[in-house]
C-alpha atoms as a PDB file:
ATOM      1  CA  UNK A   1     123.074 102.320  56.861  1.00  0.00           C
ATOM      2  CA  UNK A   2     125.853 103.822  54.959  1.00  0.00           C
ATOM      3  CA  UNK A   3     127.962 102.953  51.972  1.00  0.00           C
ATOM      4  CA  UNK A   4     131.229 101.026  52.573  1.00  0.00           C
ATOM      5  CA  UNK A   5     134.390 101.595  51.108  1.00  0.00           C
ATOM      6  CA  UNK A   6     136.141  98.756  50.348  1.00  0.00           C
ATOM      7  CA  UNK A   7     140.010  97.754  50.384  1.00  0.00           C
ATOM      8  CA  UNK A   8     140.923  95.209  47.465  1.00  0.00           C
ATOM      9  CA  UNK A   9     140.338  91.728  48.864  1.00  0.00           C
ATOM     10  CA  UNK A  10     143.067  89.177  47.021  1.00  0.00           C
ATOM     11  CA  UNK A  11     143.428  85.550  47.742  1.00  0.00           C
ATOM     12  CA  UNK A  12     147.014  84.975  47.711  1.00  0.00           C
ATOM     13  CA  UNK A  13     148.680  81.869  45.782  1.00  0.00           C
ATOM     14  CA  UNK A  14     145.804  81.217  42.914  1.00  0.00           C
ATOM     15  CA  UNK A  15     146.798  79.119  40.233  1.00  0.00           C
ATOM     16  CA  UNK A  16     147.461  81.529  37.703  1.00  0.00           C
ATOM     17  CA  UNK A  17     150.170  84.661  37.726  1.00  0.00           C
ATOM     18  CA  UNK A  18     148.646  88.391  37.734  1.00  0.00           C
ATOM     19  CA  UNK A  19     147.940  91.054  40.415  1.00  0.00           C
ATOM     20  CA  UNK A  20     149.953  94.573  38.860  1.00  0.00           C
ATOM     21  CA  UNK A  21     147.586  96.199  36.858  1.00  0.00           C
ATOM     22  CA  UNK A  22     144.665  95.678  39.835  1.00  0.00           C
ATOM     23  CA  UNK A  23     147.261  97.557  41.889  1.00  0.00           C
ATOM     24  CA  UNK A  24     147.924 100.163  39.558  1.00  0.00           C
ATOM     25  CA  UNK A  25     144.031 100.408  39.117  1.00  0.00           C
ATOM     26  CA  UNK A  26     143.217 100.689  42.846  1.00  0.00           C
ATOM     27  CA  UNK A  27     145.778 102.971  43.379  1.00  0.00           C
ATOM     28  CA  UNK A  28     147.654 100.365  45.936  1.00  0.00           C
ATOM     29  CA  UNK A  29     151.329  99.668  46.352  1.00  0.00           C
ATOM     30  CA  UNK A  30     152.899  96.546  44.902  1.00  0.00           C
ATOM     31  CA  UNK A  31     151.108  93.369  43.938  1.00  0.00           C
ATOM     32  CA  UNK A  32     152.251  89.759  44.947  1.00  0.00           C
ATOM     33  CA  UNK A  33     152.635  88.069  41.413  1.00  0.00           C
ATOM     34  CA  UNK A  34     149.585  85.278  42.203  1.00  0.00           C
ATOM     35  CA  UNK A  35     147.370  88.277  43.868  1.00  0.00           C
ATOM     36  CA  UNK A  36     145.223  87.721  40.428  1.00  0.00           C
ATOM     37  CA  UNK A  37     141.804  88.582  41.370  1.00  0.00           C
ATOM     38  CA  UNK A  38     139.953  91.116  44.076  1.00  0.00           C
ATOM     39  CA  UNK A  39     136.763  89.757  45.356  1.00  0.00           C
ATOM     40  CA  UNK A  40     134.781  92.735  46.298  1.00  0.00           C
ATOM     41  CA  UNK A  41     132.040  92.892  48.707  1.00  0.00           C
ATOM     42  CA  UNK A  42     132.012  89.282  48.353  1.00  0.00           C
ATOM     43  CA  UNK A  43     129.846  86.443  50.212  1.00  0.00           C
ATOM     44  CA  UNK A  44     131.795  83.913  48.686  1.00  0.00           C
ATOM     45  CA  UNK A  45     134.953  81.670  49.477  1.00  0.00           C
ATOM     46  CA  UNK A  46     137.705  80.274  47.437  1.00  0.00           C
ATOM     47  CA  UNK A  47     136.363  76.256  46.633  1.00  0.00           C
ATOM     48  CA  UNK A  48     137.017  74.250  49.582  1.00  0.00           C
ATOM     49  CA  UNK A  49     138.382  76.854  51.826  1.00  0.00           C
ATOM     50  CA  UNK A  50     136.391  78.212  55.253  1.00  0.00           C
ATOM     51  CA  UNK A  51     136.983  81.803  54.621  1.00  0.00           C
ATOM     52  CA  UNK A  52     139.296  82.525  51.832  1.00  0.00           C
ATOM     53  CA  UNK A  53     137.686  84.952  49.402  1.00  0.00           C
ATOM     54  CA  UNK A  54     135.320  86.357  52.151  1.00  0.00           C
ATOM     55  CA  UNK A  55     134.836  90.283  52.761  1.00  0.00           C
ATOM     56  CA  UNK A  56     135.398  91.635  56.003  1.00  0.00           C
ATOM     57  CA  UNK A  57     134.034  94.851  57.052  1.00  0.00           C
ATOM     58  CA  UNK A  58     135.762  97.487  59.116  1.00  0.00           C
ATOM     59  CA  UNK A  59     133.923  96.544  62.092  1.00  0.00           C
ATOM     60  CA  UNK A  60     135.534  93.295  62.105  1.00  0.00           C
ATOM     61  CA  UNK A  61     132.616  91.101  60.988  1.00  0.00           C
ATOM     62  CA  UNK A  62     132.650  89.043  57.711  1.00  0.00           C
ATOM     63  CA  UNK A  63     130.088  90.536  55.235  1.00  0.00           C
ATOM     64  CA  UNK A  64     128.064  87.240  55.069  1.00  0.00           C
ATOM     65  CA  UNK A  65     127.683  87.202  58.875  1.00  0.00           C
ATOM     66  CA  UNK A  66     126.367  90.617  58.530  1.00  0.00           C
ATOM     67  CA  UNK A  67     123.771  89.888  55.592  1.00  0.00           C
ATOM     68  CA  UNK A  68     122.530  87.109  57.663  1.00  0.00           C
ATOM     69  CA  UNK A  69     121.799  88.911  60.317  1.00  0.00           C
ATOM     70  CA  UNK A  70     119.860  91.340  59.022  1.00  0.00           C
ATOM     71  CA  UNK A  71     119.079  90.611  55.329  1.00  0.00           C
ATOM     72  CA  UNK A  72     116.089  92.760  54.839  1.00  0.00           C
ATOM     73  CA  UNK A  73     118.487  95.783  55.322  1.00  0.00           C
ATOM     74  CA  UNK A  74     121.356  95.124  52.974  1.00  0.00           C
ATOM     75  CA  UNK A  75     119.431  93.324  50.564  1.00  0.00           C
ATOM     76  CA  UNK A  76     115.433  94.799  50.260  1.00  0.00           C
ATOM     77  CA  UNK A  77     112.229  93.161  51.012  1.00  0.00           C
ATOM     78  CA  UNK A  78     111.440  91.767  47.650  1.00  0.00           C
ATOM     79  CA  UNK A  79     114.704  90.050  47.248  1.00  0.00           C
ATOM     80  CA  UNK A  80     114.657  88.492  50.659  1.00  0.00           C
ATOM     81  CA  UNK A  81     111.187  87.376  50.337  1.00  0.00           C
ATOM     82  CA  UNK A  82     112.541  85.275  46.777  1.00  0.00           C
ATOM     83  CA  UNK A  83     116.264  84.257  47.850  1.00  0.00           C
ATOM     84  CA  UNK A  84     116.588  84.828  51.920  1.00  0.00           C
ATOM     85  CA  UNK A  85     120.284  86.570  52.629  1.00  0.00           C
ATOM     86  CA  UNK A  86     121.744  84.414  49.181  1.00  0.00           C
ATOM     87  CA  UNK A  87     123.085  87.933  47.667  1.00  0.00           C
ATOM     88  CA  UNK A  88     123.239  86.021  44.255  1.00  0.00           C
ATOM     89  CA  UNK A  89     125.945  87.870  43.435  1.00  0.00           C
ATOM     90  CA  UNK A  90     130.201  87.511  43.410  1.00  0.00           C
ATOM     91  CA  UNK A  91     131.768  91.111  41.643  1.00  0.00           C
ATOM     92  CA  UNK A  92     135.678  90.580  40.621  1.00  0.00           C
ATOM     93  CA  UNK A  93     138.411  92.703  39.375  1.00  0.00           C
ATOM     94  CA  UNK A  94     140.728  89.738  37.450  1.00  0.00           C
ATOM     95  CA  UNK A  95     144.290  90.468  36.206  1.00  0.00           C
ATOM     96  CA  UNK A  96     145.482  87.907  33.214  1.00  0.00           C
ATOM     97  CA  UNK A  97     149.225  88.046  34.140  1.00  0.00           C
ATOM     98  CA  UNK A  98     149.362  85.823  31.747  1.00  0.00           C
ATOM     99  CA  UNK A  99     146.545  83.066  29.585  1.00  0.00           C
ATOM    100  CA  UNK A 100     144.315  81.602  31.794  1.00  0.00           C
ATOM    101  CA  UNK A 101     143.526  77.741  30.720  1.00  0.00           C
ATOM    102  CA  UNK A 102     140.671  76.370  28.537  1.00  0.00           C
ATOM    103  CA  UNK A 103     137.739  75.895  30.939  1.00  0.00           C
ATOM    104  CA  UNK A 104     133.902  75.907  31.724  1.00  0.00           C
ATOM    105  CA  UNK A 105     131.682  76.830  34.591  1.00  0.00           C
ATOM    106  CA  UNK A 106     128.697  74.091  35.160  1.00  0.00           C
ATOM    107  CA  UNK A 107     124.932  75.086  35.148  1.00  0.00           C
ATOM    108  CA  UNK A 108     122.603  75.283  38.123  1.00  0.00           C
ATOM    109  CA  UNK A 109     121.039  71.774  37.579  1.00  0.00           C
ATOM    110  CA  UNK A 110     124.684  70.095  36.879  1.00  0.00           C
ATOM    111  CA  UNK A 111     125.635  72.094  40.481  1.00  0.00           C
ATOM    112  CA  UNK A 112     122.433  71.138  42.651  1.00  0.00           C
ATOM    113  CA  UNK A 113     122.622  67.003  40.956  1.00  0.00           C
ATOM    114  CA  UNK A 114     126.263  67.136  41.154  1.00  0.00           C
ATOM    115  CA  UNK A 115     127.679  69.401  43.823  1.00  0.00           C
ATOM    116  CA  UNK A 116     124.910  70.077  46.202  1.00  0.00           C
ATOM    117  CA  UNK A 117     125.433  73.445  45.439  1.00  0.00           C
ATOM    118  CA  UNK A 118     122.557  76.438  45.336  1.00  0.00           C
ATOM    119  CA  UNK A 119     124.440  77.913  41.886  1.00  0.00           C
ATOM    120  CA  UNK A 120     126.814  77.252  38.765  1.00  0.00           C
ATOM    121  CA  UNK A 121     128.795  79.882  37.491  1.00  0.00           C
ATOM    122  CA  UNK A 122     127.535  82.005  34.926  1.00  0.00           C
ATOM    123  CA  UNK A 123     129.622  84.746  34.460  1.00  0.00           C
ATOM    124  CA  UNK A 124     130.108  88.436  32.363  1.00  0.00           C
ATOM    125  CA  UNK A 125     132.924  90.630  31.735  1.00  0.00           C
ATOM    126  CA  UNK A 126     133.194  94.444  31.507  1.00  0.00           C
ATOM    127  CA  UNK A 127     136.898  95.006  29.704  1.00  0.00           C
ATOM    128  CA  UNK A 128     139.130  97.767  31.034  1.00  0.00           C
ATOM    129  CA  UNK A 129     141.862  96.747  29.507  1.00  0.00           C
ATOM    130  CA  UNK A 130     141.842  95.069  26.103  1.00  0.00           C
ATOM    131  CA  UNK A 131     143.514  91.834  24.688  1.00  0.00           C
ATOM    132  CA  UNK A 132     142.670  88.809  23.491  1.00  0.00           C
ATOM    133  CA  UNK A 133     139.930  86.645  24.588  1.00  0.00           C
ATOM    134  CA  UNK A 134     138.836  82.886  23.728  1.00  0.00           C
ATOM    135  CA  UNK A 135     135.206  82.305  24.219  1.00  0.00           C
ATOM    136  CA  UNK A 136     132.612  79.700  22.151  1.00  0.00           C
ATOM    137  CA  UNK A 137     133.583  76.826  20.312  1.00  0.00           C
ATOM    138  CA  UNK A 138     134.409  77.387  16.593  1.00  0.00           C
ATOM    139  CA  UNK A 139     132.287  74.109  15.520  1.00  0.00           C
ATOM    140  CA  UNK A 140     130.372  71.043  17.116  1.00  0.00           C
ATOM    141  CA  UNK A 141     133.054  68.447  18.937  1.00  0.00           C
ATOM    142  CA  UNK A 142     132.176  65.111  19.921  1.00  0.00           C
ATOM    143  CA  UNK A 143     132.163  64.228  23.332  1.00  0.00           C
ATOM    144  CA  UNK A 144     135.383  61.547  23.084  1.00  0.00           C
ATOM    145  CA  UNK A 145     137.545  63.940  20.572  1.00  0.00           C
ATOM    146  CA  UNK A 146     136.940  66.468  23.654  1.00  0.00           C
ATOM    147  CA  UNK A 147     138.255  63.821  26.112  1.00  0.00           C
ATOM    148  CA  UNK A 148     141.305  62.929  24.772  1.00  0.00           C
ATOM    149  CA  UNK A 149     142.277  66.190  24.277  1.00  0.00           C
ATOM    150  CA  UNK A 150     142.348  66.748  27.641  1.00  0.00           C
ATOM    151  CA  UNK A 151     143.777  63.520  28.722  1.00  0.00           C
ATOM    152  CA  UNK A 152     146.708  64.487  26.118  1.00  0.00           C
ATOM    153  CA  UNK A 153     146.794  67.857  27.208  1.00  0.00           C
ATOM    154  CA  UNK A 154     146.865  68.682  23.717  1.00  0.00           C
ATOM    155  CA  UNK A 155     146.817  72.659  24.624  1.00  0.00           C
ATOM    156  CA  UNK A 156     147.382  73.845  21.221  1.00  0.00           C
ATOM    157  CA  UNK A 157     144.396  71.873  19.437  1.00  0.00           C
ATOM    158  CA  UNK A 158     142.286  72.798  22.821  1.00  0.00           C
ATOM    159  CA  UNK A 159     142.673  76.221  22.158  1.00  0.00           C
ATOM    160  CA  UNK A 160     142.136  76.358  18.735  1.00  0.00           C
ATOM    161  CA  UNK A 161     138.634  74.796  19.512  1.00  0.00           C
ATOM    162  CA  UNK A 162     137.735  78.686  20.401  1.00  0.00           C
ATOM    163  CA  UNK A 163     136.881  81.697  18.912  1.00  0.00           C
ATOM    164  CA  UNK A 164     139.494  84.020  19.086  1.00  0.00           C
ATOM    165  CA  UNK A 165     138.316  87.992  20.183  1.00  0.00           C
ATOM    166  CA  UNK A 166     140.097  90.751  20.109  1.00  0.00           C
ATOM    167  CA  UNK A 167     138.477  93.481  23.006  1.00  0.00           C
ATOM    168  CA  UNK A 168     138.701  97.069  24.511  1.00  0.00           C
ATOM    169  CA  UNK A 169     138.116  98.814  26.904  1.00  0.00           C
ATOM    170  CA  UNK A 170     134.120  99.214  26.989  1.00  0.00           C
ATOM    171  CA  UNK A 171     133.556  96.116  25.560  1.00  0.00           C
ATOM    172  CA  UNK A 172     131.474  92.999  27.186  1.00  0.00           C
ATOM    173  CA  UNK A 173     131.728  89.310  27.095  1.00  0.00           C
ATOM    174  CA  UNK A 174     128.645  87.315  28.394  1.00  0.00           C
ATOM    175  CA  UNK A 175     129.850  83.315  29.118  1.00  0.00           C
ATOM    176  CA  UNK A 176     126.898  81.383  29.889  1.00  0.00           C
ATOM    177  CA  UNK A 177     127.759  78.331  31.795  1.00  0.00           C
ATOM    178  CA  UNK A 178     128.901  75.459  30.639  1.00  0.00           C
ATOM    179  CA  UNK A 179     131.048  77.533  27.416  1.00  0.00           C
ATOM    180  CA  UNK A 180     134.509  77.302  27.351  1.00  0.00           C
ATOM    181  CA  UNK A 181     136.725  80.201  27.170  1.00  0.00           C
ATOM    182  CA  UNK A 182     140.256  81.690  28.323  1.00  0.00           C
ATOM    183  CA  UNK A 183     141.431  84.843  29.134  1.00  0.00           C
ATOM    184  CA  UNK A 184     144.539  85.999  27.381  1.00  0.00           C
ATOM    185  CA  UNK A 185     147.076  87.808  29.629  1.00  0.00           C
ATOM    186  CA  UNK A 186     147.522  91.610  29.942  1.00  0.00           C
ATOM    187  CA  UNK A 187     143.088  91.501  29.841  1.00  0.00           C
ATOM    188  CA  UNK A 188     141.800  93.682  33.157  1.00  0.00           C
ATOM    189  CA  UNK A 189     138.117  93.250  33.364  1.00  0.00           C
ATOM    190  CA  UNK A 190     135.620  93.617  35.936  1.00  0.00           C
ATOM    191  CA  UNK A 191     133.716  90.575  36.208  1.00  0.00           C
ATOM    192  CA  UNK A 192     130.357  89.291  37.489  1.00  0.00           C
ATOM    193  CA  UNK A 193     129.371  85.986  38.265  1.00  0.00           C
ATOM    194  CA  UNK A 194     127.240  83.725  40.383  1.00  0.00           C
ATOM    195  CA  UNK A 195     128.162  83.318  43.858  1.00  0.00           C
ATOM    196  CA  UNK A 196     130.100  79.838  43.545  1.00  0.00           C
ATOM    197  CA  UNK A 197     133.821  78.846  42.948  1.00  0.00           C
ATOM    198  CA  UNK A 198     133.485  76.407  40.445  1.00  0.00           C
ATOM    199  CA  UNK A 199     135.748  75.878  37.187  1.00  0.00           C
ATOM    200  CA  UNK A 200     136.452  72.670  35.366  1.00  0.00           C
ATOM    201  CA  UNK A 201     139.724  72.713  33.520  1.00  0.00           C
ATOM    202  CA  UNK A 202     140.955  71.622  30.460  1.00  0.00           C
ATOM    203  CA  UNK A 203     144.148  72.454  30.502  1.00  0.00           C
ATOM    204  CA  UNK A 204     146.184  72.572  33.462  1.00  0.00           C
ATOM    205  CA  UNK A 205     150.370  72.820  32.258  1.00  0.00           C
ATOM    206  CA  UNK A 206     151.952  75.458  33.054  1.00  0.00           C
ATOM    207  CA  UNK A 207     150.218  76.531  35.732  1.00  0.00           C
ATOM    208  CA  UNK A 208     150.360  76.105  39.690  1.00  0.00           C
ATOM    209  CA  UNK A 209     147.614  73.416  40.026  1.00  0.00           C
ATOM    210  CA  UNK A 210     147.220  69.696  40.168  1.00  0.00           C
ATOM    211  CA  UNK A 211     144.841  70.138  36.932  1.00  0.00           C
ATOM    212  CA  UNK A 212     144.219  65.835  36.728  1.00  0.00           C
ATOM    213  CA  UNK A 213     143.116  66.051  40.295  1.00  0.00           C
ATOM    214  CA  UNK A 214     141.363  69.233  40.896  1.00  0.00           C
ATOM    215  CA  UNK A 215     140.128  70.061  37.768  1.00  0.00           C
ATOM    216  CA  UNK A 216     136.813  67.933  37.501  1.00  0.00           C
ATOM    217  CA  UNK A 217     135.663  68.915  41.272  1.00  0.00           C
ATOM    218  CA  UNK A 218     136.249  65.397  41.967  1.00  0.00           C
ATOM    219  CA  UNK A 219     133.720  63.921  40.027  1.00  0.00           C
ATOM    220  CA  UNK A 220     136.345  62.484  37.264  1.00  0.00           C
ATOM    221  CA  UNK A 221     135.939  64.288  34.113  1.00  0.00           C
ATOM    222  CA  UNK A 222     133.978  61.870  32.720  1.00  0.00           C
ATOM    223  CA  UNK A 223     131.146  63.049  34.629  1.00  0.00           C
ATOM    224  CA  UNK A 224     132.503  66.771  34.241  1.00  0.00           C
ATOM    225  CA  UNK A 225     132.913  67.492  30.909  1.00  0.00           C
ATOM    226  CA  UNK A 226     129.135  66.274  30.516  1.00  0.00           C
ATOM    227  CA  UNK A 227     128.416  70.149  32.267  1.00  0.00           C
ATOM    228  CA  UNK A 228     130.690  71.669  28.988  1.00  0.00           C
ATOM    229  CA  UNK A 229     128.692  72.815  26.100  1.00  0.00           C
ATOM    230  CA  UNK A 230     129.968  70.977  22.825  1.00  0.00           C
ATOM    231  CA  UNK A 231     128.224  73.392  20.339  1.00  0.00           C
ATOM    232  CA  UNK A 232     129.757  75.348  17.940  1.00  0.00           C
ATOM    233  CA  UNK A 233     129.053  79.194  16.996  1.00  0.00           C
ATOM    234  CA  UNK A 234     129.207  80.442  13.727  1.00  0.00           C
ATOM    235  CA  UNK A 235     131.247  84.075  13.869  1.00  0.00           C
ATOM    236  CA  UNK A 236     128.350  85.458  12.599  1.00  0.00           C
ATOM    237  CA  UNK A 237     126.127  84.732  16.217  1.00  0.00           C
ATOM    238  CA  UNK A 238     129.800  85.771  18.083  1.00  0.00           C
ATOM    239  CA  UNK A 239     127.380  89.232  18.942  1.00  0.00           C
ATOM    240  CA  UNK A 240     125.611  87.195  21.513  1.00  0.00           C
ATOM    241  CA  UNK A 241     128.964  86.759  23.745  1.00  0.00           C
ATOM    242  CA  UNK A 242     130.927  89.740  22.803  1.00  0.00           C
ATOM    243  CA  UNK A 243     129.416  93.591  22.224  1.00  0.00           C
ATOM    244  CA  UNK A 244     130.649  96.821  22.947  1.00  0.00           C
ATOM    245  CA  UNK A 245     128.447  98.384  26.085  1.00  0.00           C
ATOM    246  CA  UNK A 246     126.091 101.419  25.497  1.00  0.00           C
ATOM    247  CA  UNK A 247     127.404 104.353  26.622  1.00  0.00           C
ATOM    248  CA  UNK A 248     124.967 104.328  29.724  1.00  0.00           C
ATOM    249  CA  UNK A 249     122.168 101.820  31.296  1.00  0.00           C
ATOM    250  CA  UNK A 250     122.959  98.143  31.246  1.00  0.00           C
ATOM    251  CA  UNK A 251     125.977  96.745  30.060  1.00  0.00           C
ATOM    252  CA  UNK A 252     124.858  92.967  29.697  1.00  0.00           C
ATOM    253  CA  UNK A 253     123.010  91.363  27.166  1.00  0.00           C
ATOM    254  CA  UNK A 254     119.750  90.486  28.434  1.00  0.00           C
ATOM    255  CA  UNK A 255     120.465  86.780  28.708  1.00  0.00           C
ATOM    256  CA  UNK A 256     122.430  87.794  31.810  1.00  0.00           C
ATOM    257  CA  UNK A 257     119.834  89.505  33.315  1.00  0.00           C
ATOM    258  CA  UNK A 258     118.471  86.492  35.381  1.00  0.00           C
ATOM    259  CA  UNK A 259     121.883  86.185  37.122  1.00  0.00           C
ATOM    260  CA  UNK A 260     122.975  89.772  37.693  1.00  0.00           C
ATOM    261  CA  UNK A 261     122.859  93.680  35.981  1.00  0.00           C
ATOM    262  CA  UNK A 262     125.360  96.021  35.428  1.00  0.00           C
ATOM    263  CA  UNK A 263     125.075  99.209  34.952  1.00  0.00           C
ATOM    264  CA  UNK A 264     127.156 101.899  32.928  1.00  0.00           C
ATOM    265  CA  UNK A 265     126.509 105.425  34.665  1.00  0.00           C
ATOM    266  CA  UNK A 266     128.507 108.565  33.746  1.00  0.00           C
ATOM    267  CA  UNK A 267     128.503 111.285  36.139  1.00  0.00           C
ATOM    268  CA  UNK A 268     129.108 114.998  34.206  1.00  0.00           C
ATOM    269  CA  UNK A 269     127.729 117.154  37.625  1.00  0.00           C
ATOM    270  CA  UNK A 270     125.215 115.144  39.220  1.00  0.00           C
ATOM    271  CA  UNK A 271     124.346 111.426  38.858  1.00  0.00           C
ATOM    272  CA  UNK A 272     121.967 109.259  40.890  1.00  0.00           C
ATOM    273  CA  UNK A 273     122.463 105.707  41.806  1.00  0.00           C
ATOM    274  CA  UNK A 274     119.348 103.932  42.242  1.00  0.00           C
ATOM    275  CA  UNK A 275     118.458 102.499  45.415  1.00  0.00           C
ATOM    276  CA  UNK A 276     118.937  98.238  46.042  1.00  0.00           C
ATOM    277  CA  UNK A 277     122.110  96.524  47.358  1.00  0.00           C
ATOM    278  CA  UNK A 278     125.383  97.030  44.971  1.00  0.00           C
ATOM    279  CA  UNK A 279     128.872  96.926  44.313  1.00  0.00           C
ATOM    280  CA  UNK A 280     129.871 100.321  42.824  1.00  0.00           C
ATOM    281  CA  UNK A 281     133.152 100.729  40.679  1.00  0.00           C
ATOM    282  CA  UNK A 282     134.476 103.532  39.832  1.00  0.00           C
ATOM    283  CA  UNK A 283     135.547 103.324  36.722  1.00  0.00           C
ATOM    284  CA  UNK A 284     137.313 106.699  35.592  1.00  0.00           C
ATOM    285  CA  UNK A 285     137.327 110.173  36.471  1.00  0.00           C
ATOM    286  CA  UNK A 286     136.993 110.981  40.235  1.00  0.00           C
ATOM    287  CA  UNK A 287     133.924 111.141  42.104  1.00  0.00           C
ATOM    288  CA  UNK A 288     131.932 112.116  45.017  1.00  0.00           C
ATOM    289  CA  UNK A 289     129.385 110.209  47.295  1.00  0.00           C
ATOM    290  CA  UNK A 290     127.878 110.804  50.747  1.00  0.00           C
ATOM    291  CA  UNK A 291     131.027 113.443  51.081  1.00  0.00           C
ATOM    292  CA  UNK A 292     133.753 110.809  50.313  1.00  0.00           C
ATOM    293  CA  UNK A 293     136.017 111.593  47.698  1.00  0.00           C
ATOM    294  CA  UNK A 294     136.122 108.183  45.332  1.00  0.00           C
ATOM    295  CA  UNK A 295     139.287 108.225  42.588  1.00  0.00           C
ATOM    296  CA  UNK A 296     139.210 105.715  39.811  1.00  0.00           C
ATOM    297  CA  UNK A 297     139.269 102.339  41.225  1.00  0.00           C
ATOM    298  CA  UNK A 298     137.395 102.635  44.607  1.00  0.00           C
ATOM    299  CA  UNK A 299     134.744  99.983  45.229  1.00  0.00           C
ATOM    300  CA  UNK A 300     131.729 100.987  47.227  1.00  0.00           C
ATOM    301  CA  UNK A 301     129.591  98.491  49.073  1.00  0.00           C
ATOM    302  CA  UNK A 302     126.176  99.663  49.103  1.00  0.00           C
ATOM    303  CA  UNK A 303     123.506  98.164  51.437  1.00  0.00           C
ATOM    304  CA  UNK A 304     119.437  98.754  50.250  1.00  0.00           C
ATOM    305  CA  UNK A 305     118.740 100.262  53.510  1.00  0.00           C
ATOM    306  CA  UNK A 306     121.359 103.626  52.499  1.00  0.00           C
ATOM    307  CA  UNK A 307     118.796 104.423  49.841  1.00  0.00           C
ATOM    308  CA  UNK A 308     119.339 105.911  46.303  1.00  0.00           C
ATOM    309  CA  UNK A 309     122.723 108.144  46.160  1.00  0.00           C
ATOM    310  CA  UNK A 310     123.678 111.285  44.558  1.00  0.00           C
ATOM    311  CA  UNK A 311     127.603 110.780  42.430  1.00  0.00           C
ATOM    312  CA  UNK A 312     128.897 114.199  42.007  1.00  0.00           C
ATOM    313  CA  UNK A 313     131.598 115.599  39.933  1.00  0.00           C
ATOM    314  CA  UNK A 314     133.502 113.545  36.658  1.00  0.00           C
ATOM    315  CA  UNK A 315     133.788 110.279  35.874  1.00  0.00           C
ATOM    316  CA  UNK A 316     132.053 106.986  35.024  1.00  0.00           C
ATOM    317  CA  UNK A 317     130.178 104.325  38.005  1.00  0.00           C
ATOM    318  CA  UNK A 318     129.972 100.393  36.829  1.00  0.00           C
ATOM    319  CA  UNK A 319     126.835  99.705  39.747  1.00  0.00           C
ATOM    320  CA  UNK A 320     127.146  95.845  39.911  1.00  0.00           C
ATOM    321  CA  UNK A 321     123.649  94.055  41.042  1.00  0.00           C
ATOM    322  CA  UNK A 322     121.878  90.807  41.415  1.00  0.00           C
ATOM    323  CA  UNK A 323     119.267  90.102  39.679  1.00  0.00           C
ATOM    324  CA  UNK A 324     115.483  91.568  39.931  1.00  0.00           C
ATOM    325  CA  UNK A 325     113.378  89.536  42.320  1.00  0.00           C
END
């Protein structure tokens, strides 16, 4: 099996405005303004939608179809012997066009009791294009202070619940779920998460959703905003969220390492990705793989079965992978 070189992959119409600086990243033509986010090599769909978010190859067959019929070869032995064809793994390229809203991700427990779902949504974020970010609450808030102020929509006190981060490019941002955070616009990050579509939402005005109905995943936010965490973070443990990544190996703090790895791998002549099912990005520079010619911003699917790969020439790889089995 080969590598697979992969188109971007945008649900149209999301909730939030963004799209031009994936465009200008890829190397594509034009953006549609709610074109925010590129789901790539992805297993996943947009929450409550049949196939919405899904990748299809260029054979015509969806990616997940693919996996399940023959799991051993995209994925490896070990990791089909833990988690079956469950890649455990969604890779994004996300465009603030402009602030995203206050919100949280549940855990796996709140998911499986709640949702009937196999994950939550922890998530990571490799910056490649700096701004502001809101991540961890400043201090402790009680659990009916935080209701009102989303039955208010009180967006001003909401957001000044949060630490506010300045990043660059380079820089990471692990959000363990259940911590609130927003992204502030003109941010271009490549992000990693589990495989689910799940966000509950503070704030919702100003933005193209129905926030008081879809933003507790109809379970009334009562019941949602038990899955946010209420605890504060000094700015002194901030270097648990947000670090700047080593210059190679993995990117992530540790505590992301039971959800998914990324890895930071310059290429100055010859570079070898290891073998195991991945989402390559090239990040700068312009490379070479199997004899295809990869420019900043091409995404390469690779299946287990195509073995460890020689990257040739200039540039830098972000290899996106689940976790170990």
């Amino acid at each position: 099996m080969n590598p697979v070189l992969l188109p971007s992959n945008r649900p149209a119409e999301r909730f939030y405005r963004g799209g031009a600086r994936i465009s200008a990243f890829r190397g594509e033509e034009g953006a549609a303004p709610r074109e925010p986010e590129d789901w790539i090599g992805s297993t996943t769909t947009v929450n409550g939608e049949p196939e919405l978010g899904l990748t299809t190859l260029p054979d015509g067959r969806l990616l997940r179809t693919a996996i399940e019929q023959d799991p051993v070869s995209w994925l490896g032995d070990e990791h089909v012997a833990r988690w079956g064809a469950d890649t455990r793994l969604l890779v994004k390229l996300l465009d603030a066009g402009q602030r995203l809203p206050v919100h949280a991700h549940p855990h796996d427990d709140f998911a499986a009791t709640h949702l009937g779902r196999a994950h939550g949504k922890a998530e990571a974020w490799y910056i490649l294009q700096g701004g502001t970010v809101h991540v961890g609450l400043a201090e402790d808030v009680d659990a009916a202070v935080l209701a009102d102020l989303v039955e208010r929509q009180d967006v001003t006190a909401l957001l000044g619940l949060l630490h506010e981060i300045e990043v660059a490019a380079g820089d990471v941002v692990w959000v363990p779920p259940g911590e609130l955070h927003a992204i502030g616009a003109g941010v271009l990050l490549l992000e990693l998460q589990q495989p689910e579509d799940l966000s509950i939402l503070l704030e919702w005005q100003g933005f193209a959703i129905d926030g008081a109905t879809l933003g507790h995943l109809g379970l009334g936010f009562d019941v949602a905003l038990a899955a946010v965490t209420r605890r504060g973070r000094a700015s002194a443990d901030l270097g648990a969220l947000v670090s700047t990544a080593p210059a190679s190996g993995s990117a992530f703090p540790a505590a992301a390492d039971e959800y998914f790895r990324l890895e930071r791998l310059p290429v100055d002549g010859v570079a070898v990705i290891d073998r195991g099912f991945s989402i390559v990005v090239v990040s700068d520079g312009r490379v070479e793989i199997g004899g295809e010619p990869l420019p900043a911003g091409s995404a390469l699917l690779v299946p287990h079965a195509a073995g460890a790969l020689e990257a040739s020439g200039r540039g830098e790889l972000l290899v996106a992978r689940p976790p170990a089995p």
